[in-house]
PDB file of N, CA and C in Angstrom:
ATOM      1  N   UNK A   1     -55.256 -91.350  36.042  1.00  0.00           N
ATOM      2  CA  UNK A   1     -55.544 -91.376  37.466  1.00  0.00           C
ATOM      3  C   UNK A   1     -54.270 -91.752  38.212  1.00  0.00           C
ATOM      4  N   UNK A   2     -54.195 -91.162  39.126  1.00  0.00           N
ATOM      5  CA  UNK A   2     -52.839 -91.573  40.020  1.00  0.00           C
ATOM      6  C   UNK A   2     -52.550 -92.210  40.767  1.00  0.00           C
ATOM      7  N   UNK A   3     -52.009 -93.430  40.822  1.00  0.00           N
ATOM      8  CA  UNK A   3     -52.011 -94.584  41.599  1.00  0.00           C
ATOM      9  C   UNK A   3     -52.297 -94.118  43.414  1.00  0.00           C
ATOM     10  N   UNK A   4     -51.614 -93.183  43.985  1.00  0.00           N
ATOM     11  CA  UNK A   4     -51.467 -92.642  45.216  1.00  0.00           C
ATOM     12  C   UNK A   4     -52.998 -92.240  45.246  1.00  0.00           C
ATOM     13  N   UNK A   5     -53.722 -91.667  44.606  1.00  0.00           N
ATOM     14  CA  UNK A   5     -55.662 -91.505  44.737  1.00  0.00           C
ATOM     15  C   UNK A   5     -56.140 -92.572  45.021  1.00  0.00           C
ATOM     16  N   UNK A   6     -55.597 -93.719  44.240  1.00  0.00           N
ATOM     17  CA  UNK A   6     -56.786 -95.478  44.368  1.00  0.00           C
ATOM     18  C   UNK A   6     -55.815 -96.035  46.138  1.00  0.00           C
ATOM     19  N   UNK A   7     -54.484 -95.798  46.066  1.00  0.00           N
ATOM     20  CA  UNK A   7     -54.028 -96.253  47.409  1.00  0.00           C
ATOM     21  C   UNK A   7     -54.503 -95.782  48.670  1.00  0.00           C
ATOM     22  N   UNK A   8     -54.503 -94.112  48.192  1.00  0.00           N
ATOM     23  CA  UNK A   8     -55.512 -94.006  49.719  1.00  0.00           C
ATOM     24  C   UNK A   8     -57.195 -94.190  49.926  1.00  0.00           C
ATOM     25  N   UNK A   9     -57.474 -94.399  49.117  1.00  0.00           N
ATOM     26  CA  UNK A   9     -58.852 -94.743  49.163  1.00  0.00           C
ATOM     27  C   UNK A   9     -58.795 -96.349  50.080  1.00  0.00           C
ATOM     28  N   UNK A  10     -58.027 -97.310  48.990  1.00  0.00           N
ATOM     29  CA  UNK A  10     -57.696 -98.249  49.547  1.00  0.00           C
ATOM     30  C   UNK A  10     -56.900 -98.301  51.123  1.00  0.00           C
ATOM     31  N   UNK A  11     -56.487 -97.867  51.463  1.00  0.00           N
ATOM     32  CA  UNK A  11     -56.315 -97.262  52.902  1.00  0.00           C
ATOM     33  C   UNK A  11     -57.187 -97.178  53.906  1.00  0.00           C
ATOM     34  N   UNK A  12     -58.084 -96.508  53.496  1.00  0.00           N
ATOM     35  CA  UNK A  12     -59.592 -95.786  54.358  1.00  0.00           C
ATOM     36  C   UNK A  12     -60.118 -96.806  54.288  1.00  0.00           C
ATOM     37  N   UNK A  13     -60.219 -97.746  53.308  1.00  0.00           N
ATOM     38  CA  UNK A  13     -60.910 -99.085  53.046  1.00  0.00           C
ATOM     39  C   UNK A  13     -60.935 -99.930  54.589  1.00  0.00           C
ATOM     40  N   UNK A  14     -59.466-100.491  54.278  1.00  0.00           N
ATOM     41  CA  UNK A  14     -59.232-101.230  54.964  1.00  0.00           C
ATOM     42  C   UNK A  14     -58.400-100.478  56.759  1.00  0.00           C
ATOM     43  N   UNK A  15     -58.559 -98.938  56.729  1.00  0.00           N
ATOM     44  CA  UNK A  15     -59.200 -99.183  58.162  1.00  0.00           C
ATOM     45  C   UNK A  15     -60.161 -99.163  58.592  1.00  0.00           C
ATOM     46  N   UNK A  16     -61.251 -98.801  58.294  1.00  0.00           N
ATOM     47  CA  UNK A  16     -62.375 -99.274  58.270  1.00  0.00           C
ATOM     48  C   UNK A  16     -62.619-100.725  58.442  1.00  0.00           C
ATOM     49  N   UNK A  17     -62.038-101.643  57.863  1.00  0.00           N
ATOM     50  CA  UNK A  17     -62.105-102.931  58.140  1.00  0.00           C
ATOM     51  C   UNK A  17     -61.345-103.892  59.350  1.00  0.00           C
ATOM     52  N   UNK A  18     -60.198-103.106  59.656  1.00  0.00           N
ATOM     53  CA  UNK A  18     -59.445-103.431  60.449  1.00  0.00           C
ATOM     54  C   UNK A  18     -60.260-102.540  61.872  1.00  0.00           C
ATOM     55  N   UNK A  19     -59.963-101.343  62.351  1.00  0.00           N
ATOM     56  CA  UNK A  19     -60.509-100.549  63.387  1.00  0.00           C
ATOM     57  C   UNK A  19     -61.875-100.542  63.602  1.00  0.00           C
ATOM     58  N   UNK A  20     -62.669-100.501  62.239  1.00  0.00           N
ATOM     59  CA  UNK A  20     -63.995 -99.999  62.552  1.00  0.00           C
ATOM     60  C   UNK A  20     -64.204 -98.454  61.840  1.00  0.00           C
ATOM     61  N   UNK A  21     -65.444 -98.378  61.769  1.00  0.00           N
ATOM     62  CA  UNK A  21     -65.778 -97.284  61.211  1.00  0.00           C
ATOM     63  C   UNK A  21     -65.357 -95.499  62.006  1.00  0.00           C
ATOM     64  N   UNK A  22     -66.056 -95.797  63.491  1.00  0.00           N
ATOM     65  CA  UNK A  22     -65.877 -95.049  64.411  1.00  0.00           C
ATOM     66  C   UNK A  22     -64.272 -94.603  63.882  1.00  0.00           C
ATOM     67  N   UNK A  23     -63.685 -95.444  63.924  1.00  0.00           N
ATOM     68  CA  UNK A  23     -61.796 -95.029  64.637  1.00  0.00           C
ATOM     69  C   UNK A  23     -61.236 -94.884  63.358  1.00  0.00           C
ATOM     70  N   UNK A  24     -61.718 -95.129  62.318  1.00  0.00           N
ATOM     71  CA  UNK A  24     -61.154 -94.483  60.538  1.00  0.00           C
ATOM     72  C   UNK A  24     -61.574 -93.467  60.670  1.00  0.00           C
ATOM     73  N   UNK A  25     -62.844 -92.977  61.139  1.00  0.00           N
ATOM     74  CA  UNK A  25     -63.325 -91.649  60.648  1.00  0.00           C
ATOM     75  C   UNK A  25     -62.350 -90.825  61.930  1.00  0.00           C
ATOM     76  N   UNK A  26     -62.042 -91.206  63.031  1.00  0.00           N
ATOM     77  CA  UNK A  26     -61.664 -90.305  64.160  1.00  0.00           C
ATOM     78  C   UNK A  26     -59.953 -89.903  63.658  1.00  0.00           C
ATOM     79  N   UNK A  27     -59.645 -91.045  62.543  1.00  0.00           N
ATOM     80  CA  UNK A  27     -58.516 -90.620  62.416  1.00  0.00           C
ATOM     81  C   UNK A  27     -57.953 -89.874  60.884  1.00  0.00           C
ATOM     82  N   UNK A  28     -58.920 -90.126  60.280  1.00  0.00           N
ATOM     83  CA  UNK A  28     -59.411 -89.497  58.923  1.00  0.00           C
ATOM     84  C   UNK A  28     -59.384 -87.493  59.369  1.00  0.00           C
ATOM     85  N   UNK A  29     -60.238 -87.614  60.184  1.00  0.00           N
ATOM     86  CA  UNK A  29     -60.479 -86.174  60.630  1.00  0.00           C
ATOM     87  C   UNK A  29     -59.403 -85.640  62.112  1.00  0.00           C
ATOM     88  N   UNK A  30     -58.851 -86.507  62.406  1.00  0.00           N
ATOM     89  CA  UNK A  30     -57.934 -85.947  63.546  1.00  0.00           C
ATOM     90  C   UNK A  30     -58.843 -85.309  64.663  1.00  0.00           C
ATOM     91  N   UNK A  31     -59.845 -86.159  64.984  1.00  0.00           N
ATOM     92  CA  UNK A  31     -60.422 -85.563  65.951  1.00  0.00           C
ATOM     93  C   UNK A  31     -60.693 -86.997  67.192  1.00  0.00           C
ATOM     94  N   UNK A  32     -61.160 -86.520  68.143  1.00  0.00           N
ATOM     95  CA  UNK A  32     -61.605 -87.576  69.483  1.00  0.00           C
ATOM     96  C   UNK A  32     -62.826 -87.440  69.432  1.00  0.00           C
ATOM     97  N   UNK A  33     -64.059 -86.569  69.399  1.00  0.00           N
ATOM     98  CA  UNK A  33     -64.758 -86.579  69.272  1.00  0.00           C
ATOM     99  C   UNK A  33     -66.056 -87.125  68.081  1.00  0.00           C
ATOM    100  N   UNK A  34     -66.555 -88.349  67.699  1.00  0.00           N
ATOM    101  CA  UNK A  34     -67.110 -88.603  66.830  1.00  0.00           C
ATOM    102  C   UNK A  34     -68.815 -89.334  66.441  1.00  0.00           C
ATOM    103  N   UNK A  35     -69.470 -88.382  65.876  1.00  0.00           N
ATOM    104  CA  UNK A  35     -71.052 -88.808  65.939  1.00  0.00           C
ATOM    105  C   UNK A  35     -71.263 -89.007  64.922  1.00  0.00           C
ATOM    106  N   UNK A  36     -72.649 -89.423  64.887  1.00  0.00           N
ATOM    107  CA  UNK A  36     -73.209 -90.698  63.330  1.00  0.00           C
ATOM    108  C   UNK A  36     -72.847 -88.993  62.293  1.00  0.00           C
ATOM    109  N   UNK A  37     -73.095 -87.840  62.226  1.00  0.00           N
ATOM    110  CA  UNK A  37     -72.894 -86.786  60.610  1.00  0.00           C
ATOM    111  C   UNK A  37     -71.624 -87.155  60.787  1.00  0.00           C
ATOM    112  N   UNK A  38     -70.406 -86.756  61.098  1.00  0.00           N
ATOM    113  CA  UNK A  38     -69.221 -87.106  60.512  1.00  0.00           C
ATOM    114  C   UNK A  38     -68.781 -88.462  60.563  1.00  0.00           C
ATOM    115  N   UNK A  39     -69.796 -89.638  60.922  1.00  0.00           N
ATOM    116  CA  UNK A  39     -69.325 -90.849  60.158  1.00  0.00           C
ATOM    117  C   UNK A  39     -70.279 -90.947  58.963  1.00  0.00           C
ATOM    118  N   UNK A  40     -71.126 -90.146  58.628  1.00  0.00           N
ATOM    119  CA  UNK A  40     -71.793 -90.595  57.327  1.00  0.00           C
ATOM    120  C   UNK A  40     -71.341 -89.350  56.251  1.00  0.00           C
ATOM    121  N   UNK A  41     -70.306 -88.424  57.009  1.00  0.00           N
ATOM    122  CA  UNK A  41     -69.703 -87.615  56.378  1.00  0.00           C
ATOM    123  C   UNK A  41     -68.593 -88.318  55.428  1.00  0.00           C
ATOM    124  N   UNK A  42     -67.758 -89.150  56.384  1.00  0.00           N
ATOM    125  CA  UNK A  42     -66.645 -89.709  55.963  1.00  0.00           C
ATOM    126  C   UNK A  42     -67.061 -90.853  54.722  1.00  0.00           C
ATOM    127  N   UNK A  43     -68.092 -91.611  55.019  1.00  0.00           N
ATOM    128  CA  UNK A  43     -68.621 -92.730  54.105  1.00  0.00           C
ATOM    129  C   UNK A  43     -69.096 -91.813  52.811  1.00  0.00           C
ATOM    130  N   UNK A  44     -69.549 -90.867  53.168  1.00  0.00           N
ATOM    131  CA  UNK A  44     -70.047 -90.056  51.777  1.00  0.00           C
ATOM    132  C   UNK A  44     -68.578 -89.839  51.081  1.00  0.00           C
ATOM    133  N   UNK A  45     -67.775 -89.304  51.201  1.00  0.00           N
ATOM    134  CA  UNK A  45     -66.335 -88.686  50.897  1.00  0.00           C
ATOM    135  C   UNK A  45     -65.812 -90.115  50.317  1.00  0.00           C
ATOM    136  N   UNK A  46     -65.892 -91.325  50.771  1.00  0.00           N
ATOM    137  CA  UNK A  46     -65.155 -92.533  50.012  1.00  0.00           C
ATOM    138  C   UNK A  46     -65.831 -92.752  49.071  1.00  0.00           C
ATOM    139  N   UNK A  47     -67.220 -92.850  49.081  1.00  0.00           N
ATOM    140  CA  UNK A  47     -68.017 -93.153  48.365  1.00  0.00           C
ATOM    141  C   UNK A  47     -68.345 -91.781  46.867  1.00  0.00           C
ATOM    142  N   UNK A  48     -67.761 -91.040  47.258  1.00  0.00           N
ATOM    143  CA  UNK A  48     -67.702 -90.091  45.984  1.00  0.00           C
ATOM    144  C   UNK A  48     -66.528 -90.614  45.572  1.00  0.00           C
ATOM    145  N   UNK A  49     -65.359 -90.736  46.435  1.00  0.00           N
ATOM    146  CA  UNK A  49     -64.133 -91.135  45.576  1.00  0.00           C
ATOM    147  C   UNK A  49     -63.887 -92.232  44.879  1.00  0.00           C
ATOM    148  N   UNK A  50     -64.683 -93.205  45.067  1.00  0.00           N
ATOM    149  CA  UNK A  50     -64.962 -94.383  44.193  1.00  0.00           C
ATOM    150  C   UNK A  50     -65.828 -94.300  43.323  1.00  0.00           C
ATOM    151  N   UNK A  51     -66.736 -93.130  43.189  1.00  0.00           N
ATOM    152  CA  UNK A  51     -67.254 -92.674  42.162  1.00  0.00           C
ATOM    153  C   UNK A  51     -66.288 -91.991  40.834  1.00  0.00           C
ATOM    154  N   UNK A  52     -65.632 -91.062  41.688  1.00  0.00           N
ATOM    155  CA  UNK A  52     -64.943 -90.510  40.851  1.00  0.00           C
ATOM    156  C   UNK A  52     -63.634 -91.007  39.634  1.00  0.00           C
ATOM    157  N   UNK A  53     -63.325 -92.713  40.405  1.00  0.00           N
ATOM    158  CA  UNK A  53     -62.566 -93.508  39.967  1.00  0.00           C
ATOM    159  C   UNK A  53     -63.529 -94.245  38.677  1.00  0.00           C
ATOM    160  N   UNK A  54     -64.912 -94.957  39.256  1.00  0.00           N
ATOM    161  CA  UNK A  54     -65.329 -95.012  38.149  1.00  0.00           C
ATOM    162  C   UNK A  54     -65.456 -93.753  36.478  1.00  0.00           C
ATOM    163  N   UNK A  55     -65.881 -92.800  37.143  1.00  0.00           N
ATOM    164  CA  UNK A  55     -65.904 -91.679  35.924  1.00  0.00           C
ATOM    165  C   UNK A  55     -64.544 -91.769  35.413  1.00  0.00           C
ATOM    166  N   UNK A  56     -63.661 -91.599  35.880  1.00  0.00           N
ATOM    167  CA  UNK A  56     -62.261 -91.411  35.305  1.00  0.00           C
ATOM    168  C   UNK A  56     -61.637 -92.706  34.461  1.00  0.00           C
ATOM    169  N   UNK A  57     -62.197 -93.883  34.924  1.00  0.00           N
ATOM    170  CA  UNK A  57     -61.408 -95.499  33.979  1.00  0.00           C
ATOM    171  C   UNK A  57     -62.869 -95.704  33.690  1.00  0.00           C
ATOM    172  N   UNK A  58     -63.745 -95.352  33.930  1.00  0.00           N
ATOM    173  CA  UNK A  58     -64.783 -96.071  33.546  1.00  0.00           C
ATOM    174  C   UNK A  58     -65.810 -97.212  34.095  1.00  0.00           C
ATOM    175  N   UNK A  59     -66.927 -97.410  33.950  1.00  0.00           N
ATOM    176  CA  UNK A  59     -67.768 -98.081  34.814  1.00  0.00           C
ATOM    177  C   UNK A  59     -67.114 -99.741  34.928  1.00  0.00           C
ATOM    178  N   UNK A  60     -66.475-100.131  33.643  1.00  0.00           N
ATOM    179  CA  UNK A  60     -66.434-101.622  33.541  1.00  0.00           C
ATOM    180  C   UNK A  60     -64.926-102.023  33.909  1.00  0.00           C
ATOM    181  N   UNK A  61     -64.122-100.533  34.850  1.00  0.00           N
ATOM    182  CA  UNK A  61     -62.411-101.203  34.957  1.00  0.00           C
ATOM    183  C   UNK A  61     -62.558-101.746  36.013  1.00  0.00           C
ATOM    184  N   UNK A  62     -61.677-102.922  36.133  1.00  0.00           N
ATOM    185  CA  UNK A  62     -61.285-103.815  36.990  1.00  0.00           C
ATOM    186  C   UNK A  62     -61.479-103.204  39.001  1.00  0.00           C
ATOM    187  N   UNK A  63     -60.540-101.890  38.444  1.00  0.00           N
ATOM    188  CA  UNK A  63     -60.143-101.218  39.779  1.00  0.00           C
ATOM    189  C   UNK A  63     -61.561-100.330  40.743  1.00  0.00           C
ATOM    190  N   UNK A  64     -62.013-100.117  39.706  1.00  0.00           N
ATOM    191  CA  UNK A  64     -63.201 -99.778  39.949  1.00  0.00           C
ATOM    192  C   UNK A  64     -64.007-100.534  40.630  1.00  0.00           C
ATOM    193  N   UNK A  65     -64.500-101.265  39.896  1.00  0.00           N
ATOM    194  CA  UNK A  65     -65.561-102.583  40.663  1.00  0.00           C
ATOM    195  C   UNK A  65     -65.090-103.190  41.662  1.00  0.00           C
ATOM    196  N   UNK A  66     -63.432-103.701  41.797  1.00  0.00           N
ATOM    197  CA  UNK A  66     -62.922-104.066  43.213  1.00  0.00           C
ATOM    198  C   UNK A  66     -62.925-102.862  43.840  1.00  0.00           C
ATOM    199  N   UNK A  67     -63.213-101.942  44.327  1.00  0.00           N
ATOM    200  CA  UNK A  67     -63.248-100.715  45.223  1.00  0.00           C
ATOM    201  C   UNK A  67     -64.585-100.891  45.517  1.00  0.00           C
ATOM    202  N   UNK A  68     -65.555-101.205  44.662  1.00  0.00           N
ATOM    203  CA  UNK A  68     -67.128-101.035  44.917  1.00  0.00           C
ATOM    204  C   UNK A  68     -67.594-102.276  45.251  1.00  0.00           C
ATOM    205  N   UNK A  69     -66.834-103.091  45.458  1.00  0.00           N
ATOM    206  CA  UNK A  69     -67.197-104.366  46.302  1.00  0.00           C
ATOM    207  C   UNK A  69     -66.819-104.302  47.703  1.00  0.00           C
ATOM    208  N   UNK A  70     -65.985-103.632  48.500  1.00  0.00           N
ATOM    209  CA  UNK A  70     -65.584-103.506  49.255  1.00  0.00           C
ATOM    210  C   UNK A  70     -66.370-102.855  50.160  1.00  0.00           C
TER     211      UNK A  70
END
């Protein structure tokens, strides 16, 4: 797995935490315009990619489970 995949995830993370959900997703997608499907668009899309981190190291790696606590 490639470190630059878990960093931007970690990215999206924490703007989300910093901005808010609204203003990660507005800037995720490069748009001004933003309603609840493309913010539960965007949460779906992290949330596969922290899936996909588990499949790839496995359910019990470290990096994994800190991503899914978040």
């Amino acid at each position: 797995m490639d470190r630059k995949y878990i960093r931007n995830i970690r990215a999206m993370l924490h703007d989300i935490k910093v901005n808010g959900i609204e203003k990660a997703t507005m800037k995720h997608f490069k748009t001004l315009l933003v309603d609840d499907q493309l913010v539960n668009t965007f949460v779906l899309k992290i949330k596969g990619k922290i899936d996909f981190v588990g499949q790839v190291r496995g359910k019990e790696d470290p990096i994994y489970n800190s991503l899914r606590q978040i």
